[in-house]
C-alpha atoms as a PDB file:
ATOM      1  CA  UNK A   1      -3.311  16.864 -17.452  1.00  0.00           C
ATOM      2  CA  UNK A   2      -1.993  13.928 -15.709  1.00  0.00           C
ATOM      3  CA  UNK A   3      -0.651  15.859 -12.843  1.00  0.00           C
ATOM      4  CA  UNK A   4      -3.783  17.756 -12.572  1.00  0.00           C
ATOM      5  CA  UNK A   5      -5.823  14.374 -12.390  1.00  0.00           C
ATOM      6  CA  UNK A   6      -3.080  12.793  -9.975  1.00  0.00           C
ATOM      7  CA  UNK A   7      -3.117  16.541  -7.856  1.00  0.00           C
ATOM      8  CA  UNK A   8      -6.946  16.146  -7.710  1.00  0.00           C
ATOM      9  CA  UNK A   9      -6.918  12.631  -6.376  1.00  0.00           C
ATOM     10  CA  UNK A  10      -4.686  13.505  -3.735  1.00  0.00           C
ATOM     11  CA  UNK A  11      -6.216  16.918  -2.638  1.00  0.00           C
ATOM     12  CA  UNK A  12      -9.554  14.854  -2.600  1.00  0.00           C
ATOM     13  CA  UNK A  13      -7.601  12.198  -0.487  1.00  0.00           C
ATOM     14  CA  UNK A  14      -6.244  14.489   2.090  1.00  0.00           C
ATOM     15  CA  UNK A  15      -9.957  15.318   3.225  1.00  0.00           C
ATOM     16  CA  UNK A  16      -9.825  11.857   4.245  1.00  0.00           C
ATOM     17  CA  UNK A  17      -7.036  11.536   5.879  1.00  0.00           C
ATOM     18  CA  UNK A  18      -8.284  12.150  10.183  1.00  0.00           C
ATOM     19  CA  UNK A  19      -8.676   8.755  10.112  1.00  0.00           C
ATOM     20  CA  UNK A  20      -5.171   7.321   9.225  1.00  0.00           C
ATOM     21  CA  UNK A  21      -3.207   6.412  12.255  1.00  0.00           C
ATOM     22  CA  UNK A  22       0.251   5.887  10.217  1.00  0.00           C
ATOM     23  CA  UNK A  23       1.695   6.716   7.216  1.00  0.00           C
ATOM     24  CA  UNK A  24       0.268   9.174   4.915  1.00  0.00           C
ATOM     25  CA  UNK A  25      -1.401  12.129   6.730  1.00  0.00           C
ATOM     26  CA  UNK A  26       1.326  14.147   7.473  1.00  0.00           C
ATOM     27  CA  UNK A  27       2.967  13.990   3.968  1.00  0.00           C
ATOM     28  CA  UNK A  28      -0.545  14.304   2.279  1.00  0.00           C
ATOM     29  CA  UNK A  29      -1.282  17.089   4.423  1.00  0.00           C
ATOM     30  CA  UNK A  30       2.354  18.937   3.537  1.00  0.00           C
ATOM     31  CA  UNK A  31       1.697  18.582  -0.074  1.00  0.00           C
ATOM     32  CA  UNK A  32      -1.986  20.345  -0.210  1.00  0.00           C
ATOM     33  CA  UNK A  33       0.144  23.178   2.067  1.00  0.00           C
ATOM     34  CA  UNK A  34       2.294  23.357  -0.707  1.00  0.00           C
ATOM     35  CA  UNK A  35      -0.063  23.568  -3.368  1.00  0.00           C
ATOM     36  CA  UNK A  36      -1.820  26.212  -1.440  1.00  0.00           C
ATOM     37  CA  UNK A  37       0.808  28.141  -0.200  1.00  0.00           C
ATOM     38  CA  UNK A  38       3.213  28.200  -2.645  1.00  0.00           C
ATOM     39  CA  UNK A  39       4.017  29.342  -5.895  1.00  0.00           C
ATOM     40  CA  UNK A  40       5.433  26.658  -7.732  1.00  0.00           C
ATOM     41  CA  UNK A  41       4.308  23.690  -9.332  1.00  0.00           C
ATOM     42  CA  UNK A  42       3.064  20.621  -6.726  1.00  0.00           C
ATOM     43  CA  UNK A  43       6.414  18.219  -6.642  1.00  0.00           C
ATOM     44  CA  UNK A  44       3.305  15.179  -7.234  1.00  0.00           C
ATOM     45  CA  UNK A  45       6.861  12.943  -8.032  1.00  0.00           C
ATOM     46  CA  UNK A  46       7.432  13.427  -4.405  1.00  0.00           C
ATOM     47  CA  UNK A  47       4.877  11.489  -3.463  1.00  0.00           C
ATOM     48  CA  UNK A  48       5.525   8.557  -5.540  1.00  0.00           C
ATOM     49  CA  UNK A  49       5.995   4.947  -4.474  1.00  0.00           C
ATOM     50  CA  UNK A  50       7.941   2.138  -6.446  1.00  0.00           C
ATOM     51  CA  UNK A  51       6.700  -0.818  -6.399  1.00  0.00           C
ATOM     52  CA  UNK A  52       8.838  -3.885  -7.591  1.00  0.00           C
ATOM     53  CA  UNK A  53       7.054  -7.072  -8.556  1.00  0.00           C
ATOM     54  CA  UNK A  54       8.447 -10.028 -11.013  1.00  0.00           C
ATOM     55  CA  UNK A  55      11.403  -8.497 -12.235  1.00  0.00           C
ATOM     56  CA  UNK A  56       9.372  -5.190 -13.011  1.00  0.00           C
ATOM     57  CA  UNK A  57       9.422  -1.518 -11.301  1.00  0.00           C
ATOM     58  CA  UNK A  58       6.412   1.015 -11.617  1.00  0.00           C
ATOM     59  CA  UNK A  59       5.761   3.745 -10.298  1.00  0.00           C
ATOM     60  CA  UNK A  60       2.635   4.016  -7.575  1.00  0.00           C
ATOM     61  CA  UNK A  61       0.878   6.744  -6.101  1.00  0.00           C
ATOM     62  CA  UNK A  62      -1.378   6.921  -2.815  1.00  0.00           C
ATOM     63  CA  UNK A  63      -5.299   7.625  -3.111  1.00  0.00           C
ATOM     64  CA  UNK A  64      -7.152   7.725   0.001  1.00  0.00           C
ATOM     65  CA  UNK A  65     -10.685   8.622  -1.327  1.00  0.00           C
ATOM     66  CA  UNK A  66     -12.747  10.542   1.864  1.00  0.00           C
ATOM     67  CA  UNK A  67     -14.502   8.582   3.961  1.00  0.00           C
ATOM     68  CA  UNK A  68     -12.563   5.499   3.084  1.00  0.00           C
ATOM     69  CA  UNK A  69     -10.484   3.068   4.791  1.00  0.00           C
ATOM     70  CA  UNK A  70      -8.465   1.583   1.973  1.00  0.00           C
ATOM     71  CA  UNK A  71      -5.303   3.241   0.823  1.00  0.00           C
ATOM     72  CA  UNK A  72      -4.624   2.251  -3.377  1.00  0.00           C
ATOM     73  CA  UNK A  73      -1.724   2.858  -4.813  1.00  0.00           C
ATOM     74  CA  UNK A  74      -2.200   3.350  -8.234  1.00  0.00           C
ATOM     75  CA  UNK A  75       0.226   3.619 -11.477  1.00  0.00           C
ATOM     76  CA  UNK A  76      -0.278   6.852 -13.237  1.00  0.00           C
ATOM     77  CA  UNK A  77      -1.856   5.169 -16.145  1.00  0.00           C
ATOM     78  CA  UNK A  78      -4.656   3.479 -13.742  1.00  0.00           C
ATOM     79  CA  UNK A  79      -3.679   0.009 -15.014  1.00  0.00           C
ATOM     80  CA  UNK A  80      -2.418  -1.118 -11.760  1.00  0.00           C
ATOM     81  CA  UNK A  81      -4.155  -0.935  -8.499  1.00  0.00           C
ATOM     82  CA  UNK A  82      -2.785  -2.474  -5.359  1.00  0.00           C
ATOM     83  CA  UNK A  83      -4.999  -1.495  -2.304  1.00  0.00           C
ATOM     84  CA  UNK A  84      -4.646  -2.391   1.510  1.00  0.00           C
ATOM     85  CA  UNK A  85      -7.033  -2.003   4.883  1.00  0.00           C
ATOM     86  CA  UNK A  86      -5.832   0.867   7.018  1.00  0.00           C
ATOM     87  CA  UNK A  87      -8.262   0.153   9.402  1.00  0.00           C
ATOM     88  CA  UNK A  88      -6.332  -2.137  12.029  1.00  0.00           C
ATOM     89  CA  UNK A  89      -4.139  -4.504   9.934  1.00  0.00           C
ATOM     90  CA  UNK A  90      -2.967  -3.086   6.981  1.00  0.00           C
ATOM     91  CA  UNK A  91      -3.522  -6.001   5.389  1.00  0.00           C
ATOM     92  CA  UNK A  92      -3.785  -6.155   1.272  1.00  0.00           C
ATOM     93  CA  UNK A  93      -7.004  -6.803  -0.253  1.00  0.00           C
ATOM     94  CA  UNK A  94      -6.904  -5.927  -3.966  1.00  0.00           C
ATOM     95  CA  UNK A  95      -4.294  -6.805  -6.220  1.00  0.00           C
ATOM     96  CA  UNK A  96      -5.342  -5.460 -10.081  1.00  0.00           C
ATOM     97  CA  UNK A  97      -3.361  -5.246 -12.878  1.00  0.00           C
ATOM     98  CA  UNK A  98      -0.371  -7.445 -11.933  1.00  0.00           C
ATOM     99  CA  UNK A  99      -0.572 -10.644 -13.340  1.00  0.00           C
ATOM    100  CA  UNK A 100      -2.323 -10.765 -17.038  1.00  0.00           C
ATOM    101  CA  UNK A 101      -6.269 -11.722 -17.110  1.00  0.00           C
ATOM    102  CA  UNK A 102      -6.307 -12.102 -13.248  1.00  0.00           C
ATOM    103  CA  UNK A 103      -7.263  -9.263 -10.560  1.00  0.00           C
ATOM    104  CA  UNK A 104      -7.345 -10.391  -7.137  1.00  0.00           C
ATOM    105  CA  UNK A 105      -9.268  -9.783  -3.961  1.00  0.00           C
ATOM    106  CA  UNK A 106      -7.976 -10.674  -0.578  1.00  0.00           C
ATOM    107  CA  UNK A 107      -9.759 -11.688   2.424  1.00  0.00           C
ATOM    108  CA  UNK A 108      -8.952 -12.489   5.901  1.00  0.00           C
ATOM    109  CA  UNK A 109     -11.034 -14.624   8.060  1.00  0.00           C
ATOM    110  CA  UNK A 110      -9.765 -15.848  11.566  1.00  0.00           C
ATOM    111  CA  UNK A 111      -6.260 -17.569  10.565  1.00  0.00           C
ATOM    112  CA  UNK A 112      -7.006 -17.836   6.775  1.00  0.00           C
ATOM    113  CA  UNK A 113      -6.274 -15.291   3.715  1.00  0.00           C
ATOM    114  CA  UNK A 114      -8.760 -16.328   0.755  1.00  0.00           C
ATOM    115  CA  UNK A 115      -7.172 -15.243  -2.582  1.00  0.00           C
ATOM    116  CA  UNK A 116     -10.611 -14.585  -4.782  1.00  0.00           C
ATOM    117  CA  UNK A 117     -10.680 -13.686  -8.696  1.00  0.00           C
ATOM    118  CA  UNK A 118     -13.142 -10.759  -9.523  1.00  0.00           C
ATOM    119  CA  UNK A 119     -16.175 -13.461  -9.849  1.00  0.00           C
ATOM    120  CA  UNK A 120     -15.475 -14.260  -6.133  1.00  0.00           C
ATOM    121  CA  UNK A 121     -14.130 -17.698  -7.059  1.00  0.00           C
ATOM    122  CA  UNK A 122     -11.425 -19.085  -4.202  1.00  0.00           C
ATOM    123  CA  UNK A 123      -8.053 -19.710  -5.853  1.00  0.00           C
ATOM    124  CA  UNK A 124      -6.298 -20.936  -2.463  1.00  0.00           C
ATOM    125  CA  UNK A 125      -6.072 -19.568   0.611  1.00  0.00           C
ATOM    126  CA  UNK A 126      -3.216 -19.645   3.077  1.00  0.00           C
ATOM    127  CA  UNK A 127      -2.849 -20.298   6.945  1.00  0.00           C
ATOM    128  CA  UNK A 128      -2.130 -16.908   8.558  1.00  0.00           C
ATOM    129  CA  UNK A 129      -1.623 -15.134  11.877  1.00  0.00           C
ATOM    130  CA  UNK A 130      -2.144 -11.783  12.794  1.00  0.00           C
ATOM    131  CA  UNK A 131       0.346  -9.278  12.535  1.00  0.00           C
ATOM    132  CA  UNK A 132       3.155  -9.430  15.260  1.00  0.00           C
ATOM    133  CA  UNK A 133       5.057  -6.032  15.822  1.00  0.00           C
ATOM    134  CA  UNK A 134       8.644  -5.983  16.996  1.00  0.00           C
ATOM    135  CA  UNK A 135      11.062  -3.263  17.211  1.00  0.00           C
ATOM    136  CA  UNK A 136      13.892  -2.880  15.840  1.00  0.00           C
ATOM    137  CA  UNK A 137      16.285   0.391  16.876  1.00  0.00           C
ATOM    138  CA  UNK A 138      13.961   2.769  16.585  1.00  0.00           C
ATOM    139  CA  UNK A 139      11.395   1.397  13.747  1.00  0.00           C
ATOM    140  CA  UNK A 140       8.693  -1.251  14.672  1.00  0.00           C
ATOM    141  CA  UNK A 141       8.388  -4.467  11.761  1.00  0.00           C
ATOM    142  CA  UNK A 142       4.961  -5.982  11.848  1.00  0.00           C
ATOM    143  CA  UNK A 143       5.222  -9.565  10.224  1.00  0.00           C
ATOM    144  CA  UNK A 144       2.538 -11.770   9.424  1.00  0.00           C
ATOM    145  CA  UNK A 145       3.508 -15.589   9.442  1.00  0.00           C
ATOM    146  CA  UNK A 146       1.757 -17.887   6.838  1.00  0.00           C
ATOM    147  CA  UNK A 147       1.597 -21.167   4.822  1.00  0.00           C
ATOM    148  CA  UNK A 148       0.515 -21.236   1.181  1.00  0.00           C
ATOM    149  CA  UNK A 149      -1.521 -24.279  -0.182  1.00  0.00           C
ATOM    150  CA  UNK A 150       2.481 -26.138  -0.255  1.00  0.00           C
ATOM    151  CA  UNK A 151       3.287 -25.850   2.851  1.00  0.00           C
ATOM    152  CA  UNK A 152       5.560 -23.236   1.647  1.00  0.00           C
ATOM    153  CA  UNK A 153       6.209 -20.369   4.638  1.00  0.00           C
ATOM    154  CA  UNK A 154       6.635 -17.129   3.640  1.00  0.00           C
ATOM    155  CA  UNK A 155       5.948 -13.455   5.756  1.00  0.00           C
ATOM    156  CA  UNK A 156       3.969 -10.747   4.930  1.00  0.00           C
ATOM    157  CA  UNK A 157       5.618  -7.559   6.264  1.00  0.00           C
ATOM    158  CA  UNK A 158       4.984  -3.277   7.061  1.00  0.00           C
ATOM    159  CA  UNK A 159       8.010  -1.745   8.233  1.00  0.00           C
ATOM    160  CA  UNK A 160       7.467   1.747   9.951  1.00  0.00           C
ATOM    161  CA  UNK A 161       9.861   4.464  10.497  1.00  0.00           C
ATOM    162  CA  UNK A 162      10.925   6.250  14.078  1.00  0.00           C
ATOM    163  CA  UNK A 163       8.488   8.826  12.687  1.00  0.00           C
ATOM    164  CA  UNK A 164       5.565   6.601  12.481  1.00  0.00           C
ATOM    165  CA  UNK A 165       5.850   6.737   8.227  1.00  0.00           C
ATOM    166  CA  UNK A 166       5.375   3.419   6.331  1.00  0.00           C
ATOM    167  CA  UNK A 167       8.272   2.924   4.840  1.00  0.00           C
ATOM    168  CA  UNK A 168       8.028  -0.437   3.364  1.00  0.00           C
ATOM    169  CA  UNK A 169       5.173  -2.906   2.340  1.00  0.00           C
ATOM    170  CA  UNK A 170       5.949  -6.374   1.453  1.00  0.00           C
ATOM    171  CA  UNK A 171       3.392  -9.133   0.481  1.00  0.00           C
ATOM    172  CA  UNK A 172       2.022 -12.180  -1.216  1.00  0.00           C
ATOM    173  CA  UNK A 173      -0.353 -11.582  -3.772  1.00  0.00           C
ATOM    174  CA  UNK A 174      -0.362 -14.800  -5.418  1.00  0.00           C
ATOM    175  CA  UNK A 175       1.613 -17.996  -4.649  1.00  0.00           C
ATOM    176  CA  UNK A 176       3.258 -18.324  -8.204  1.00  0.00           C
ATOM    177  CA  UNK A 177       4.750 -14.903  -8.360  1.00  0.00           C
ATOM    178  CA  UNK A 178       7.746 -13.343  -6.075  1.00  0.00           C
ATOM    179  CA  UNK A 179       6.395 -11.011  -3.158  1.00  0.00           C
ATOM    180  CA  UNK A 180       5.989  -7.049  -3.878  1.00  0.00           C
ATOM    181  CA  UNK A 181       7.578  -4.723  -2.312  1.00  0.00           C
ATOM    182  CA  UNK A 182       6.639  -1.244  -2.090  1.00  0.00           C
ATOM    183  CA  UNK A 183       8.550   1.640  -1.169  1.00  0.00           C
ATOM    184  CA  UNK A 184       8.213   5.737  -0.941  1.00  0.00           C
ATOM    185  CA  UNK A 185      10.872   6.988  -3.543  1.00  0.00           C
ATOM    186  CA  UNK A 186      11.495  10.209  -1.604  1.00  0.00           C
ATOM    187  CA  UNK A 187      11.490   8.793   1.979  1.00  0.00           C
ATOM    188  CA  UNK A 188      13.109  12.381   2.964  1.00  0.00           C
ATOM    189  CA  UNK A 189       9.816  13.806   2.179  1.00  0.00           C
ATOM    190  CA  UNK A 190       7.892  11.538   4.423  1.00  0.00           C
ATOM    191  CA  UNK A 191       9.512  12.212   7.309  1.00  0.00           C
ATOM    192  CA  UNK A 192       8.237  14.831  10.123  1.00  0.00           C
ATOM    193  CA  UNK A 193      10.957  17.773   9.707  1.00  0.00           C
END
């Protein structure tokens, strides 16, 4: 049942998909071939992300709901929800299920990103630029340079492959915790063959 639920998400998430300009369409795209095309089972595992955060590892998976500009990962339970803008930035905005009686929202206004609980109430919110993209070999790094409430600096990061695949996502989501880091488990698959 789970993999039907997780299958039905995705196919419903691939109509969405036009309007992604990295990361997810072609794999999304290969994977409803596959379901219709083939005979075997949907490899759903092979679209799985880990995420590490505080010591912990769980396993994510993409929804892009149609129509949409957000792209969740969420933990096959539905406990954990970590969504980010794919409109221009891919910048994070919704942090649920991470830290115990606290789901976050995330906002960016000119050079600020407002860290809100689910009442709207402003935690802190740190100095930031916009993203800066540099390449390195053949994969461009976009960083994002900013200041918590300390002074503390710290950067928020998407690394893309030569392919144009996300292949890593690593931000704050609040300034007493360590950084998460997502990552596709089967990078293989999201590369163009």
């Amino acid at each position: 049942m789970k993999k039907l639920n997780i299958l039905l998400y995705l196919c419903i998430g691939c109509l969405g998909l036009q309007a992604c300009a990295m990361s997810f369409r072609s794999t999304q795209f290969d994977l409803l071939m596959r379901a219709v095309n083939g005979p075997d089972e949907v490899p759903v595992e092979d679209l799985a992300w880990t995420l590490l955060w505080s010591g912990e590892t769980f396993t994510m998976y993409p929804v892009i709901l149609p129509d949409s500009d957000l792209v969740n990962f969420v933990n096959p339970e539905g406990t954990i929800v970590v969504s980010f803008d794919n409109g221009d930035s891919w910048q994070i905005i919704i942090a649920y299920g991470l830290i115990p009686d606290l789901n976050l929202r995330i906002s960016k206004s000119a050079n600020t990103l407002d860290y809100t609980d689910e009442r709207g109430q402003v935690l802190f919110s740190h100095l930031c630029s916009n993203f800066v993209s540099s390449q390195v070999g053949a994969n461009t790094i976009r960083v994002q340079s900013c200041e918590d409430t300390s002074g503390e600096a710290y950067e928020n990061e998407i690394r893309v492959d030569s392919d144009g695949q996300v292949s890593q996502l690593l931000f704050m989501v609040h300034e007493d915790y360590p950084m998460i880091t997502l990552t596709p488990k089967n990078l293989g698959f999201f590369r163009k063959n």
